[in-house]
Protein backbone atom coordinates (compact mmCIF):
# COMPACT_ATOMS: atom_id res chain seq x y z
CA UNK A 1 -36.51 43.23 -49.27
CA UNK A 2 -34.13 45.31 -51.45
CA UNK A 3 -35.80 46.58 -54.99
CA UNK A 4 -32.91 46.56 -56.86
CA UNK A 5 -31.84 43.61 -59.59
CA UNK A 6 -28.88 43.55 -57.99
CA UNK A 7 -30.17 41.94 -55.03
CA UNK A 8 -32.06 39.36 -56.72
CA UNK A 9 -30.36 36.41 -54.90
CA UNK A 10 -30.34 37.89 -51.74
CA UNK A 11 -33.97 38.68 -51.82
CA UNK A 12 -35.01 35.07 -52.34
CA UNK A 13 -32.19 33.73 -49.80
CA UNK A 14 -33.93 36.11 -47.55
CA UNK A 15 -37.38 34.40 -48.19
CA UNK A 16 -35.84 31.34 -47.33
CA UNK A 17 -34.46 32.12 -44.51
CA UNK A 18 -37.28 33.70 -42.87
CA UNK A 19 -38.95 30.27 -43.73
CA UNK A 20 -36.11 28.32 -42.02
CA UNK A 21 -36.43 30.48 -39.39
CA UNK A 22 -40.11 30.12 -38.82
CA UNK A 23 -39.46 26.23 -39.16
CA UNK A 24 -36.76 26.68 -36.03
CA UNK A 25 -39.75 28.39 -34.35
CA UNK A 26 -41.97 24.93 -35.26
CA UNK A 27 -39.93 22.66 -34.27
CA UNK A 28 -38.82 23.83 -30.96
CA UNK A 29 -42.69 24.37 -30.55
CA UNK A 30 -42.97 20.68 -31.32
CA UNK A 31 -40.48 19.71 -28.91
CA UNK A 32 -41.88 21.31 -26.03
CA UNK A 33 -44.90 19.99 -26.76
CA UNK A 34 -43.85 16.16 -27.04
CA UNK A 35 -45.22 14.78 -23.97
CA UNK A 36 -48.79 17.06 -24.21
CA UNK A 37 -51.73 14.80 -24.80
CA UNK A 38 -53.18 15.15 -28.20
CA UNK A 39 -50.72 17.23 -29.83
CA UNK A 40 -49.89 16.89 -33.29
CA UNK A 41 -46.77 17.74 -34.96
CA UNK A 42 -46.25 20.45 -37.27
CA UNK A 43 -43.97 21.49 -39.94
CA UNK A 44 -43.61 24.65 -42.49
CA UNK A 45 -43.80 23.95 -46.04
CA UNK A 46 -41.59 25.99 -48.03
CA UNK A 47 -39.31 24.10 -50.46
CA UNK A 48 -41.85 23.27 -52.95
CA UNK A 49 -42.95 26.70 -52.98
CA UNK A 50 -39.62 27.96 -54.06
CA UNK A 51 -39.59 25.26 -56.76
CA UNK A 52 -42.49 25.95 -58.16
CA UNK A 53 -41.13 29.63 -58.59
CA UNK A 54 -37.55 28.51 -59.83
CA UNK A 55 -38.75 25.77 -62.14
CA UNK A 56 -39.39 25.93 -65.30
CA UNK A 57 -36.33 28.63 -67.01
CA UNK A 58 -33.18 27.63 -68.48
CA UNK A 59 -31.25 30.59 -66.82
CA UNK A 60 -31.66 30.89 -63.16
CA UNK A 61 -30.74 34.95 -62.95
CA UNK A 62 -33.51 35.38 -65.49
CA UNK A 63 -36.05 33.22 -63.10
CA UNK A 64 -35.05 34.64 -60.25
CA UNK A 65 -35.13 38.30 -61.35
CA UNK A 66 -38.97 37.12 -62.69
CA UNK A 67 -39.70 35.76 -59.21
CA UNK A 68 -42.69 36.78 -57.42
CA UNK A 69 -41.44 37.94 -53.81
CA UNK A 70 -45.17 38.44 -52.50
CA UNK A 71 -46.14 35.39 -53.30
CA UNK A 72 -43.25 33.36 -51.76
CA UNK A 73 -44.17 32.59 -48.58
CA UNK A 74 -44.29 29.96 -46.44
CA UNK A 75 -47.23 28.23 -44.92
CA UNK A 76 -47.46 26.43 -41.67
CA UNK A 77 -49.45 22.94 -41.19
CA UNK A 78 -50.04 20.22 -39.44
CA UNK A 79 -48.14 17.06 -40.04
CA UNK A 80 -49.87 13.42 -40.09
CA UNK A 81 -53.22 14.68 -38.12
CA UNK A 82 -54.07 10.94 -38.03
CA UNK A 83 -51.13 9.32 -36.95
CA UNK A 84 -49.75 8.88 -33.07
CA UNK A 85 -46.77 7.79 -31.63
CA UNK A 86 -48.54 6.66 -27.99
CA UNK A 87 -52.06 6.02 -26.80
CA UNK A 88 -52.50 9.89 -25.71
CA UNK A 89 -52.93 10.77 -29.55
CA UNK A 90 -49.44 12.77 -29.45
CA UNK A 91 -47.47 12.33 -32.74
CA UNK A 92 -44.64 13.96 -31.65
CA UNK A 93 -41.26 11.42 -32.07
CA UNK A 94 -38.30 13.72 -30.02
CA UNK A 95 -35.61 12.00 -31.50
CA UNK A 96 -37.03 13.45 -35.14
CA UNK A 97 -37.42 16.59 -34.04
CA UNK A 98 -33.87 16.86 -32.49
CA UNK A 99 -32.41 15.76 -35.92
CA UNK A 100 -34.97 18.07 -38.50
CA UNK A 101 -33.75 20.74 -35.99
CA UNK A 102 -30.23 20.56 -35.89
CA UNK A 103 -30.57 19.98 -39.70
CA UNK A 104 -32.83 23.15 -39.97
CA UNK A 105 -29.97 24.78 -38.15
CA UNK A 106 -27.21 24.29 -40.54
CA UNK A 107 -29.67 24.89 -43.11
CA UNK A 108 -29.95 28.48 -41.82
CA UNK A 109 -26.34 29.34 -41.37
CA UNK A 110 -25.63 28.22 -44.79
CA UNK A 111 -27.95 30.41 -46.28
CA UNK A 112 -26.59 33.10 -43.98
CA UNK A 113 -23.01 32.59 -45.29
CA UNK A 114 -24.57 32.46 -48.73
CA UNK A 115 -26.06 36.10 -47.81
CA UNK A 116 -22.94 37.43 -46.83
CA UNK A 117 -21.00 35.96 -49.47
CA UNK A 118 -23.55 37.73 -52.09
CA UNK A 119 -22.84 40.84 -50.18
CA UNK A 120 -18.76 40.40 -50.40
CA UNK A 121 -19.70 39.78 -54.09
CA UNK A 122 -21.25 43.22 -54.56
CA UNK A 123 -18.78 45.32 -52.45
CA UNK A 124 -16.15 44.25 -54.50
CA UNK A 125 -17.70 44.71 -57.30
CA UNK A 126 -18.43 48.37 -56.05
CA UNK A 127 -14.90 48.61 -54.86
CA UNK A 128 -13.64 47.90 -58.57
CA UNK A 129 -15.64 50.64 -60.15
């Protein structure tokens, strides 16, 4: 985290990805656990949180500058406890998982390029001075 106003965006596109990146973390977890007895999927919930904290503001740079970083967090929990796929009690459906992962994926290399974008944005604004 960089304490500057500056870095406003990039603080919160670091938030999310360190969510997105936990939720890569998940979901492989998931996946390797798809054929253990009992186990029950799990997912990260993150998204709302990050509405909550964006909602609310008619300019964004004001409502993100006002954002909270400590208190943007994700939280990790476990998805449909009484629902199963098969007769061991697993609710793990591989095909899913496959797709929220690959879709995870992109997610985090977008918000990477949006990181490094935000960076070009301020070095040539630094340049210019």
């Amino acid at each position: 985290m960089i304490l500057s106003n500056a870095y406003n965006y990039i603080n919160v596109l670091d938030k999310t990805a360190d969510a997105s990146w936990k939720r890569n973390d998940v979901l492989a977890n998931n996946i390797a656990n798809a054929d253990t007895p009992g186990y029950k999927r799990k997912d990260v919930q993150f998204e709302s949180f990050l509405s909550s904290a964006i909602a609310g503001t008619d300019s964004l740079d004001a409502t993100v500058a006002n954002i909270d970083l400590n208190e943007l967090n994700s939280m990790t929990y476990t998805d449909q406890v009484g629902m199963s796929f098969r007769y061991d009690g697993n609710n793990v459906d591989i095909n899913t998982e496959n797709v929220e992962l690959a879709k995870n994926q992109l997610k985090y290399y977008t918000l990477m390029n949006s990181m490094n974008a935000e960076f070009s944005r301020l070095k040539a604004a630094m340049k210019t001075t």
